[in-house]
C-alpha atoms as a PDB file:
ATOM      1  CA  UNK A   1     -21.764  25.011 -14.946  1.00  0.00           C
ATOM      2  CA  UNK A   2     -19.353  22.413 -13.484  1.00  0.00           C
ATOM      3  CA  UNK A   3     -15.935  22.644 -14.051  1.00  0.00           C
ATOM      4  CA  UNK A   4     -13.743  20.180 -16.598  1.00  0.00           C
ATOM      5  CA  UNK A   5     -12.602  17.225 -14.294  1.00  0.00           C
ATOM      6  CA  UNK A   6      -8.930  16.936 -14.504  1.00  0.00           C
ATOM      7  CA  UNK A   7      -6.897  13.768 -12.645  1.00  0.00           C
ATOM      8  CA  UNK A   8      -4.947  14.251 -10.248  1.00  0.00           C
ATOM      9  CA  UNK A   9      -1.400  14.166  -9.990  1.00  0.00           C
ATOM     10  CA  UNK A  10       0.318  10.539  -8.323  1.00  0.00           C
ATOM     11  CA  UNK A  11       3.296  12.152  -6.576  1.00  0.00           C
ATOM     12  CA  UNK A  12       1.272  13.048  -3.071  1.00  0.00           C
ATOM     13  CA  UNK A  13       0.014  10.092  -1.238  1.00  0.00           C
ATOM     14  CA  UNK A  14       0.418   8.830   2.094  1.00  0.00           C
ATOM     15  CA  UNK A  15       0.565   5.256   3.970  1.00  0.00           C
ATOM     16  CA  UNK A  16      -1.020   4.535   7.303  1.00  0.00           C
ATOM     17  CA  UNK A  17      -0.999   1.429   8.943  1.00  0.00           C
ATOM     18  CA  UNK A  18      -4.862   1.141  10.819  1.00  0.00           C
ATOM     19  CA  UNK A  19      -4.090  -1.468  12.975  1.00  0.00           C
ATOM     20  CA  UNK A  20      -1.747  -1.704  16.079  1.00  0.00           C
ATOM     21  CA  UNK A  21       0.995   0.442  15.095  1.00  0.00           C
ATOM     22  CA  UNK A  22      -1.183   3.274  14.607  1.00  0.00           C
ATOM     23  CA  UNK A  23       0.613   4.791  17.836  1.00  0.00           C
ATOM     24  CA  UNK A  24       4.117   4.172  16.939  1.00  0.00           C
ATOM     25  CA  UNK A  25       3.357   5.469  13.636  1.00  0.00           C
ATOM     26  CA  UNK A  26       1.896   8.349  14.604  1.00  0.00           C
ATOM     27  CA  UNK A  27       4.355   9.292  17.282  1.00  0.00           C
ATOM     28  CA  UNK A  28       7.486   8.821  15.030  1.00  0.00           C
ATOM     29  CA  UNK A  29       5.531  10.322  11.543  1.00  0.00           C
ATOM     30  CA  UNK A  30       8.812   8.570   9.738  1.00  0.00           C
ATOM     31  CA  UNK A  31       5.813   6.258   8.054  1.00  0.00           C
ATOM     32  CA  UNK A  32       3.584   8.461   6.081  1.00  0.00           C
ATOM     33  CA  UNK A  33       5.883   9.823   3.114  1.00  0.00           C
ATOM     34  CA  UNK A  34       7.056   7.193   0.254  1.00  0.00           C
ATOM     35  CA  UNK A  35       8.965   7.750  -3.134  1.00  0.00           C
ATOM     36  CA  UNK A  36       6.734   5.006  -4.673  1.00  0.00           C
ATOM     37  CA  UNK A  37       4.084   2.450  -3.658  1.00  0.00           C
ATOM     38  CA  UNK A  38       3.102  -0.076  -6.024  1.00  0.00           C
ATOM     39  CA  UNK A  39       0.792  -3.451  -6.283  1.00  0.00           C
ATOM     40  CA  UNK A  40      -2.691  -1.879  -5.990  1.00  0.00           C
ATOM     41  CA  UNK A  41      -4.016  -4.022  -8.040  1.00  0.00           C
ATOM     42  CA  UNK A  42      -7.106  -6.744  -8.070  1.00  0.00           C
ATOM     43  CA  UNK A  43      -7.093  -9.442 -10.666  1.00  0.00           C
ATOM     44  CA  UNK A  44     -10.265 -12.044 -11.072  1.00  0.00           C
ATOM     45  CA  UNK A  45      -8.367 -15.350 -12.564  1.00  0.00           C
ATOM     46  CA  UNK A  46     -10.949 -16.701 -15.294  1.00  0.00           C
ATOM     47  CA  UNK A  47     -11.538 -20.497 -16.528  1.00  0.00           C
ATOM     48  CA  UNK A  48     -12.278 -20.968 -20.506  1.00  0.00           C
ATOM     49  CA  UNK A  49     -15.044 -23.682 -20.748  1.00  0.00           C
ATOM     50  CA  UNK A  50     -16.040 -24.822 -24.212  1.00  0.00           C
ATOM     51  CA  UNK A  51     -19.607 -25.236 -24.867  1.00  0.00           C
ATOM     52  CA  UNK A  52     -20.614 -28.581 -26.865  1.00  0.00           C
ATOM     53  CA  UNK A  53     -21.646 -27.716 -29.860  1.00  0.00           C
ATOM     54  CA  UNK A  54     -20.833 -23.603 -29.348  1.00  0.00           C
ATOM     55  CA  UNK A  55     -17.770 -22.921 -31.744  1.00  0.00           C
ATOM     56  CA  UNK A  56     -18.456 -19.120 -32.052  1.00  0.00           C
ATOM     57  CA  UNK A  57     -16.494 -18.890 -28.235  1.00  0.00           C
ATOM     58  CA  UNK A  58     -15.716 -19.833 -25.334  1.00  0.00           C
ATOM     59  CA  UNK A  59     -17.248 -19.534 -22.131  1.00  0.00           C
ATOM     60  CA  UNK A  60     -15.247 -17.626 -19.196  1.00  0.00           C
ATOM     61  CA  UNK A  61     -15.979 -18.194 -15.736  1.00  0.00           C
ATOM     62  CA  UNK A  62     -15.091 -16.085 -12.806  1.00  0.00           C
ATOM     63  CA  UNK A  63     -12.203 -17.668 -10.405  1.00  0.00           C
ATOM     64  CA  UNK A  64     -10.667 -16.877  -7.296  1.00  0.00           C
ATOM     65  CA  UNK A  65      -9.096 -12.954  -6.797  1.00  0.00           C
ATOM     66  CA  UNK A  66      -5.390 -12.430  -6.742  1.00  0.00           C
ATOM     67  CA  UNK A  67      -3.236  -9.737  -5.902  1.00  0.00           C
ATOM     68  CA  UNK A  68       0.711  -8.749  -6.738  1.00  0.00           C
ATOM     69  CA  UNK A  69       2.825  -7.517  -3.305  1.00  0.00           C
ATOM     70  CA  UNK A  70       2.348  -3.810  -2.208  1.00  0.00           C
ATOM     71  CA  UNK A  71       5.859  -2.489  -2.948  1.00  0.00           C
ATOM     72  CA  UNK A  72       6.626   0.925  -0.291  1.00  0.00           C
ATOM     73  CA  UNK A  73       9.388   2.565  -1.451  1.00  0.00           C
ATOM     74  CA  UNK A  74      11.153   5.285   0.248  1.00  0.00           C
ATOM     75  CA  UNK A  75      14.467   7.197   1.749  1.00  0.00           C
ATOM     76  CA  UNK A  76      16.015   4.773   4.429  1.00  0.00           C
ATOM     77  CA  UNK A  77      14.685   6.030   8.159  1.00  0.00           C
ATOM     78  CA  UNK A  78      16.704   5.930  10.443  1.00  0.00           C
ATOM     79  CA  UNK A  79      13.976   7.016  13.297  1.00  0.00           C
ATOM     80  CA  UNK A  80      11.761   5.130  15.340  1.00  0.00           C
ATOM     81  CA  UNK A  81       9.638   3.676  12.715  1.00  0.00           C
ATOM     82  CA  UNK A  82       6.805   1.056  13.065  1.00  0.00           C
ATOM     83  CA  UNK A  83       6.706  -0.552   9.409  1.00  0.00           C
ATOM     84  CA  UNK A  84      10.321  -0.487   9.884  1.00  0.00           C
ATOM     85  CA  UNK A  85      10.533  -2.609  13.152  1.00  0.00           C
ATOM     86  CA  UNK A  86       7.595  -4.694  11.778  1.00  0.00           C
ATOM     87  CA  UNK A  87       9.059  -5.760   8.766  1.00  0.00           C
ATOM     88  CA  UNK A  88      12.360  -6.474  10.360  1.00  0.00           C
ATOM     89  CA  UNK A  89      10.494  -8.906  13.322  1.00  0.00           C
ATOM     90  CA  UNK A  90       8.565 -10.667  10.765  1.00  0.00           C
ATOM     91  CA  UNK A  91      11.123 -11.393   7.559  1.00  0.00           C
ATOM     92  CA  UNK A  92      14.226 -12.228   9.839  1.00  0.00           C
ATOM     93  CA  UNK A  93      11.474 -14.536  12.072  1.00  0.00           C
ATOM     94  CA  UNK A  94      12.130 -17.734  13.074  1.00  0.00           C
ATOM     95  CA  UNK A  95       8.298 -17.963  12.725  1.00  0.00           C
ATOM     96  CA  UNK A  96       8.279 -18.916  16.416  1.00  0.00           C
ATOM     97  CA  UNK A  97       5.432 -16.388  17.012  1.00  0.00           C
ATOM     98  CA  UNK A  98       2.525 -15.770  14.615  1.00  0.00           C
ATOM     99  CA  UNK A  99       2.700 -13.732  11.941  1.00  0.00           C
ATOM    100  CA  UNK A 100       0.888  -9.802  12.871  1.00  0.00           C
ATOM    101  CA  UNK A 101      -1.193  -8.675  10.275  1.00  0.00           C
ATOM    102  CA  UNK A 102      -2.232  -5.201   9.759  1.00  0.00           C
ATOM    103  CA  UNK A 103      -4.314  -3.420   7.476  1.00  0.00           C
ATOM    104  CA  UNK A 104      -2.728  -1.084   4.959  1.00  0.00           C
ATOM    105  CA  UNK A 105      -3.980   2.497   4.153  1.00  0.00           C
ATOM    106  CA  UNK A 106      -3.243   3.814   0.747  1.00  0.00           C
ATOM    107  CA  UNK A 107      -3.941   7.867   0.186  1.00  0.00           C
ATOM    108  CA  UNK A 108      -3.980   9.684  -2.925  1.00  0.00           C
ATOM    109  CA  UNK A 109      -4.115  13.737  -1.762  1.00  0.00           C
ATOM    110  CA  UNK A 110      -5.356  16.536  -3.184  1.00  0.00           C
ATOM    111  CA  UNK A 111      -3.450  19.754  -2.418  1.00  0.00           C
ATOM    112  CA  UNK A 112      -5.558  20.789   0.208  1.00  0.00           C
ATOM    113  CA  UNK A 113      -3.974  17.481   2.258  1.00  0.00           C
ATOM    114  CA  UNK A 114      -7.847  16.197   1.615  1.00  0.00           C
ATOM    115  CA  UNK A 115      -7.991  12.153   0.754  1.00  0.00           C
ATOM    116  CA  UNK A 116      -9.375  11.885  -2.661  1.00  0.00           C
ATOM    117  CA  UNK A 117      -9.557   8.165  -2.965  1.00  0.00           C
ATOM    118  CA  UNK A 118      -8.455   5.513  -0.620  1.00  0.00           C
ATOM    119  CA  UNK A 119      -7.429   1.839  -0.527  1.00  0.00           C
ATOM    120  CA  UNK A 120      -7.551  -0.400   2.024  1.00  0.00           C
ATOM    121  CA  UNK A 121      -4.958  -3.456   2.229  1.00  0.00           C
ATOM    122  CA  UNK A 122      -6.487  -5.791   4.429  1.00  0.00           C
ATOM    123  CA  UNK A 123      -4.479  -8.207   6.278  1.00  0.00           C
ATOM    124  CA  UNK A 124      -1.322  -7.357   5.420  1.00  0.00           C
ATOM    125  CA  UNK A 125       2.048  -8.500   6.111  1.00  0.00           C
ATOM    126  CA  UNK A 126       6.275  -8.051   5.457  1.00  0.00           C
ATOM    127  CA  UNK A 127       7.561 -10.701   3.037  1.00  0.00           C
ATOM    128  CA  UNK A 128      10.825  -8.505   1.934  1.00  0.00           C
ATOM    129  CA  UNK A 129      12.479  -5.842   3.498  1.00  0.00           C
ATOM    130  CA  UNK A 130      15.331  -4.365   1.178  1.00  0.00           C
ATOM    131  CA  UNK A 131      18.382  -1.632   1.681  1.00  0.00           C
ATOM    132  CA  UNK A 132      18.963   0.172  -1.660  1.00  0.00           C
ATOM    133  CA  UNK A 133      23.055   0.238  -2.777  1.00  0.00           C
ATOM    134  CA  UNK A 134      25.447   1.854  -1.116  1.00  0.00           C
ATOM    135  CA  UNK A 135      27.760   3.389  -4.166  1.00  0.00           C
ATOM    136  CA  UNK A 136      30.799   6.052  -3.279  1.00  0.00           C
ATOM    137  CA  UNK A 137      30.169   7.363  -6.856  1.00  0.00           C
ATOM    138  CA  UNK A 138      27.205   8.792  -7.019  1.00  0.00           C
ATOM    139  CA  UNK A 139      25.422  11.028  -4.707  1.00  0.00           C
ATOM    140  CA  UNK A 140      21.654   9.635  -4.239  1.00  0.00           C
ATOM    141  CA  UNK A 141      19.630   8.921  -1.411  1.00  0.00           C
ATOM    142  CA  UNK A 142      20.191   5.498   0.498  1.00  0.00           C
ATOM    143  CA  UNK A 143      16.660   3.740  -0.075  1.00  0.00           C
ATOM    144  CA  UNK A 144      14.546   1.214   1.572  1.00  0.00           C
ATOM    145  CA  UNK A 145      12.016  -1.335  -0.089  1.00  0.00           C
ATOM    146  CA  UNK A 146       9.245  -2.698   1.735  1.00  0.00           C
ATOM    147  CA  UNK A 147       6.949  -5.714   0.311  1.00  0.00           C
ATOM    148  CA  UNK A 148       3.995  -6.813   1.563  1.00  0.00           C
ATOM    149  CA  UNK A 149       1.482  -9.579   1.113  1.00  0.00           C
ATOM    150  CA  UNK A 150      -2.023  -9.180   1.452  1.00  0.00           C
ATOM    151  CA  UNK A 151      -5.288 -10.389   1.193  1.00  0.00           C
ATOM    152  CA  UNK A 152      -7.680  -7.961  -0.259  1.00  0.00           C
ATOM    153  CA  UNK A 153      -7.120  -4.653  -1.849  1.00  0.00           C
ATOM    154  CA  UNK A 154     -10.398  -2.698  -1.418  1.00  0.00           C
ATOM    155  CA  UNK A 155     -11.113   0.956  -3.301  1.00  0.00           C
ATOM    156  CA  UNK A 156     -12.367   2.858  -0.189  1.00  0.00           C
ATOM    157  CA  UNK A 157     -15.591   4.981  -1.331  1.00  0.00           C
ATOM    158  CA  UNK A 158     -15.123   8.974  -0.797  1.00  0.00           C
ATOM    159  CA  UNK A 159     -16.947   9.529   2.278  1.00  0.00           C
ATOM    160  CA  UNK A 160     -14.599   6.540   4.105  1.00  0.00           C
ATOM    161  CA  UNK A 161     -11.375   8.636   3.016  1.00  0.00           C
ATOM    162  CA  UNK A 162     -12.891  11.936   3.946  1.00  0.00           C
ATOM    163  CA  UNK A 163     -13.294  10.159   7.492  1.00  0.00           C
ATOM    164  CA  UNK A 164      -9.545   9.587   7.611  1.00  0.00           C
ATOM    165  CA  UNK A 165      -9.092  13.842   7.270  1.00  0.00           C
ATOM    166  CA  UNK A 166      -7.701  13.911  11.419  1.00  0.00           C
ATOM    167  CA  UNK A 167      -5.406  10.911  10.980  1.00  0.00           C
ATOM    168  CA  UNK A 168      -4.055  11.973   7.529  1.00  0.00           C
ATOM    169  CA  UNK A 169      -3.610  15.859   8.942  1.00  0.00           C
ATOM    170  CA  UNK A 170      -1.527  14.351  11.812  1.00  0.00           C
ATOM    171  CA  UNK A 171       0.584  12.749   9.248  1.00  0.00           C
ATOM    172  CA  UNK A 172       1.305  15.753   6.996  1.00  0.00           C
ATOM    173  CA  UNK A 173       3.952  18.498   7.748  1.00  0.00           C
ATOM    174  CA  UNK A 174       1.754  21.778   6.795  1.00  0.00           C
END
Protein backbone atom coordinates (compact mmCIF):
# COMPACT_ATOMS: atom_id res chain seq x y z
CA UNK A 1 0.00 0.00 0.00
CA UNK A 2 1.49 3.48 -0.63
CA UNK A 3 1.26 5.97 1.77
CA UNK A 4 -1.24 9.30 1.57
CA UNK A 5 0.94 12.00 -0.24
CA UNK A 6 1.05 15.01 1.89
CA UNK A 7 2.86 18.55 0.54
CA UNK A 8 5.46 19.68 1.86
CA UNK A 9 6.04 22.46 4.01
CA UNK A 10 7.59 26.05 2.13
CA UNK A 11 9.72 27.27 5.05
CA UNK A 12 13.08 25.05 4.04
CA UNK A 13 14.56 25.92 0.77
CA UNK A 14 17.82 26.96 -0.33
CA UNK A 15 19.43 29.31 -3.19
CA UNK A 16 22.54 28.47 -5.13
CA UNK A 17 23.94 30.42 -7.69
CA UNK A 18 25.42 27.59 -10.57
CA UNK A 19 27.44 29.80 -12.33
CA UNK A 20 30.73 31.67 -11.39
CA UNK A 21 30.17 32.43 -7.90
CA UNK A 22 29.68 28.96 -7.05
CA UNK A 23 33.17 29.29 -5.13
CA UNK A 24 32.56 32.40 -3.28
CA UNK A 25 29.31 31.07 -2.38
CA UNK A 26 30.34 28.08 -1.22
CA UNK A 27 33.30 29.30 0.75
CA UNK A 28 31.32 32.06 2.63
CA UNK A 29 27.79 29.69 2.95
CA UNK A 30 26.18 33.38 3.90
CA UNK A 31 24.05 32.60 0.43
CA UNK A 32 22.05 29.52 0.93
CA UNK A 33 19.42 30.50 3.77
CA UNK A 34 16.49 33.15 2.83
CA UNK A 35 13.35 34.35 4.86
CA UNK A 36 11.41 34.43 1.53
CA UNK A 37 11.98 34.00 -2.22
CA UNK A 38 9.36 34.92 -4.50
CA UNK A 39 8.64 35.31 -8.52
CA UNK A 40 8.71 31.62 -9.55
CA UNK A 41 6.40 32.03 -11.79
CA UNK A 42 5.88 31.39 -15.83
CA UNK A 43 3.10 33.19 -17.58
CA UNK A 44 2.21 32.43 -21.53
CA UNK A 45 0.67 36.04 -22.69
CA UNK A 46 -2.39 34.99 -25.04
CA UNK A 47 -3.94 37.00 -28.18
CA UNK A 48 -8.00 36.83 -28.54
CA UNK A 49 -8.70 36.45 -32.34
CA UNK A 50 -12.31 36.50 -33.44
CA UNK A 51 -13.33 34.04 -35.94
CA UNK A 52 -15.65 35.45 -38.90
CA UNK A 53 -18.66 34.18 -38.55
CA UNK A 54 -17.77 32.17 -34.94
CA UNK A 55 -19.81 34.15 -32.20
CA UNK A 56 -19.91 31.20 -29.69
CA UNK A 57 -15.92 32.46 -28.72
CA UNK A 58 -13.03 33.59 -29.29
CA UNK A 59 -9.97 32.13 -30.40
CA UNK A 60 -6.73 32.38 -28.02
CA UNK A 61 -3.41 32.09 -29.32
CA UNK A 62 -0.26 31.35 -27.48
CA UNK A 63 2.28 34.52 -27.14
CA UNK A 64 5.57 35.11 -25.93
CA UNK A 65 6.50 33.80 -21.99
CA UNK A 66 6.94 36.31 -19.25
CA UNK A 67 8.17 36.22 -15.92
CA UNK A 68 7.79 38.65 -12.57
CA UNK A 69 11.48 39.40 -10.69
CA UNK A 70 12.80 36.63 -8.28
CA UNK A 71 12.49 38.50 -4.96
CA UNK A 72 15.45 36.84 -2.17
CA UNK A 73 14.68 37.95 0.97
CA UNK A 74 16.73 37.52 3.97
CA UNK A 75 18.67 38.81 7.36
CA UNK A 76 21.30 41.48 6.17
CA UNK A 77 24.97 39.56 5.85
CA UNK A 78 27.42 41.11 6.79
CA UNK A 79 30.08 38.25 5.56
CA UNK A 80 31.76 37.70 2.48
CA UNK A 81 28.85 37.07 0.33
CA UNK A 82 28.74 36.56 -3.51
CA UNK A 83 24.98 37.60 -4.38
CA UNK A 84 25.80 40.33 -2.10
CA UNK A 85 28.91 41.76 -3.97
CA UNK A 86 27.12 40.87 -7.26
CA UNK A 87 24.18 42.76 -6.80
CA UNK A 88 26.02 45.71 -5.44
CA UNK A 89 28.61 45.75 -8.83
CA UNK A 90 25.76 45.46 -11.10
CA UNK A 91 22.77 47.97 -9.67
CA UNK A 92 25.26 50.83 -8.61
CA UNK A 93 27.05 50.14 -12.37
CA UNK A 94 27.87 52.66 -14.52
CA UNK A 95 27.15 49.87 -17.08
CA UNK A 96 30.74 50.37 -18.25
CA UNK A 97 31.25 46.55 -18.19
CA UNK A 98 28.64 43.99 -19.28
CA UNK A 99 26.16 42.88 -17.30
CA UNK A 100 27.20 38.96 -15.54
CA UNK A 101 24.51 36.70 -15.70
CA UNK A 102 24.15 33.70 -13.64
CA UNK A 103 21.82 31.02 -13.33
CA UNK A 104 19.64 30.80 -10.24
CA UNK A 105 18.98 27.57 -8.20
CA UNK A 106 15.77 27.38 -6.33
CA UNK A 107 15.44 24.27 -3.60
CA UNK A 108 12.48 23.16 -1.87
CA UNK A 109 13.92 20.43 1.01
CA UNK A 110 12.60 17.73 2.53
CA UNK A 111 13.77 17.12 6.11
CA UNK A 112 16.26 14.77 5.26
CA UNK A 113 18.20 18.05 3.50
CA UNK A 114 17.10 15.91 0.14
CA UNK A 115 15.94 18.40 -2.95
CA UNK A 116 12.40 17.60 -3.63
CA UNK A 117 11.81 19.85 -6.56
CA UNK A 118 14.05 22.33 -8.17
CA UNK A 119 13.97 25.46 -10.34
CA UNK A 120 16.32 26.74 -12.43
CA UNK A 121 16.55 30.68 -13.15
CA UNK A 122 18.42 30.94 -16.16
CA UNK A 123 20.26 33.98 -16.95
CA UNK A 124 19.77 35.88 -14.21
CA UNK A 125 20.69 39.19 -13.03
CA UNK A 126 20.47 42.17 -9.93
CA UNK A 127 17.99 44.91 -10.86
CA UNK A 128 17.37 46.04 -6.99
CA UNK A 129 19.27 45.57 -4.09
CA UNK A 130 17.34 46.88 -0.88
CA UNK A 131 18.33 47.46 3.08
CA UNK A 132 15.20 46.84 5.22
CA UNK A 133 14.48 49.97 7.99
CA UNK A 134 16.47 50.73 10.55
CA UNK A 135 13.77 51.61 13.54
CA UNK A 136 15.13 52.22 17.40
CA UNK A 137 11.62 50.99 18.42
CA UNK A 138 11.28 47.80 17.66
CA UNK A 139 13.57 44.94 17.97
CA UNK A 140 13.58 42.92 14.47
CA UNK A 141 16.15 41.75 12.31
CA UNK A 142 17.85 44.32 9.82
CA UNK A 143 16.82 42.75 6.31
CA UNK A 144 18.07 42.70 2.85
CA UNK A 145 15.99 42.42 -0.51
CA UNK A 146 17.45 41.12 -3.52
CA UNK A 147 15.59 41.32 -7.12
CA UNK A 148 16.48 39.72 -9.97
CA UNK A 149 15.59 39.57 -13.63
CA UNK A 150 15.63 36.61 -15.58
CA UNK A 151 14.98 34.88 -18.54
CA UNK A 152 13.49 31.53 -18.03
CA UNK A 153 12.21 29.89 -14.96
CA UNK A 154 12.47 26.11 -15.59
CA UNK A 155 10.80 23.27 -13.02
CA UNK A 156 13.91 21.01 -12.73
CA UNK A 157 12.63 17.20 -13.01
CA UNK A 158 13.50 15.00 -9.72
CA UNK A 159 16.42 13.16 -10.80
CA UNK A 160 18.23 16.83 -11.82
CA UNK A 161 17.61 17.99 -8.05
CA UNK A 162 18.63 14.70 -6.59
CA UNK A 163 21.99 15.43 -8.62
CA UNK A 164 22.41 18.68 -6.70
CA UNK A 165 22.43 16.31 -3.11
CA UNK A 166 26.69 17.23 -2.66
CA UNK A 167 26.24 20.92 -3.45
CA UNK A 168 23.02 21.37 -1.39
CA UNK A 169 24.75 19.19 1.71
CA UNK A 170 27.69 21.68 1.54
CA UNK A 171 25.22 24.40 1.94
CA UNK A 172 23.27 23.09 4.96
CA UNK A 173 24.47 23.35 8.65
CA UNK A 174 23.56 19.59 9.88
Amino acid sequence: MFAPYCPPPAFYFTVMVAGTGTALQLSSMADAGFQEASGLEAKIETEALKEGGENRYVHQLPGATSSPNLVLRRGYVTRPSFLSEWAAQTVGSTLAQPILTQTLVVMLLGADHIPLVAWNIARAWPVRWMTGPFDSQKNEVLTEVMEFAYATVTRMPLTEAAAMVPAVSALIRP
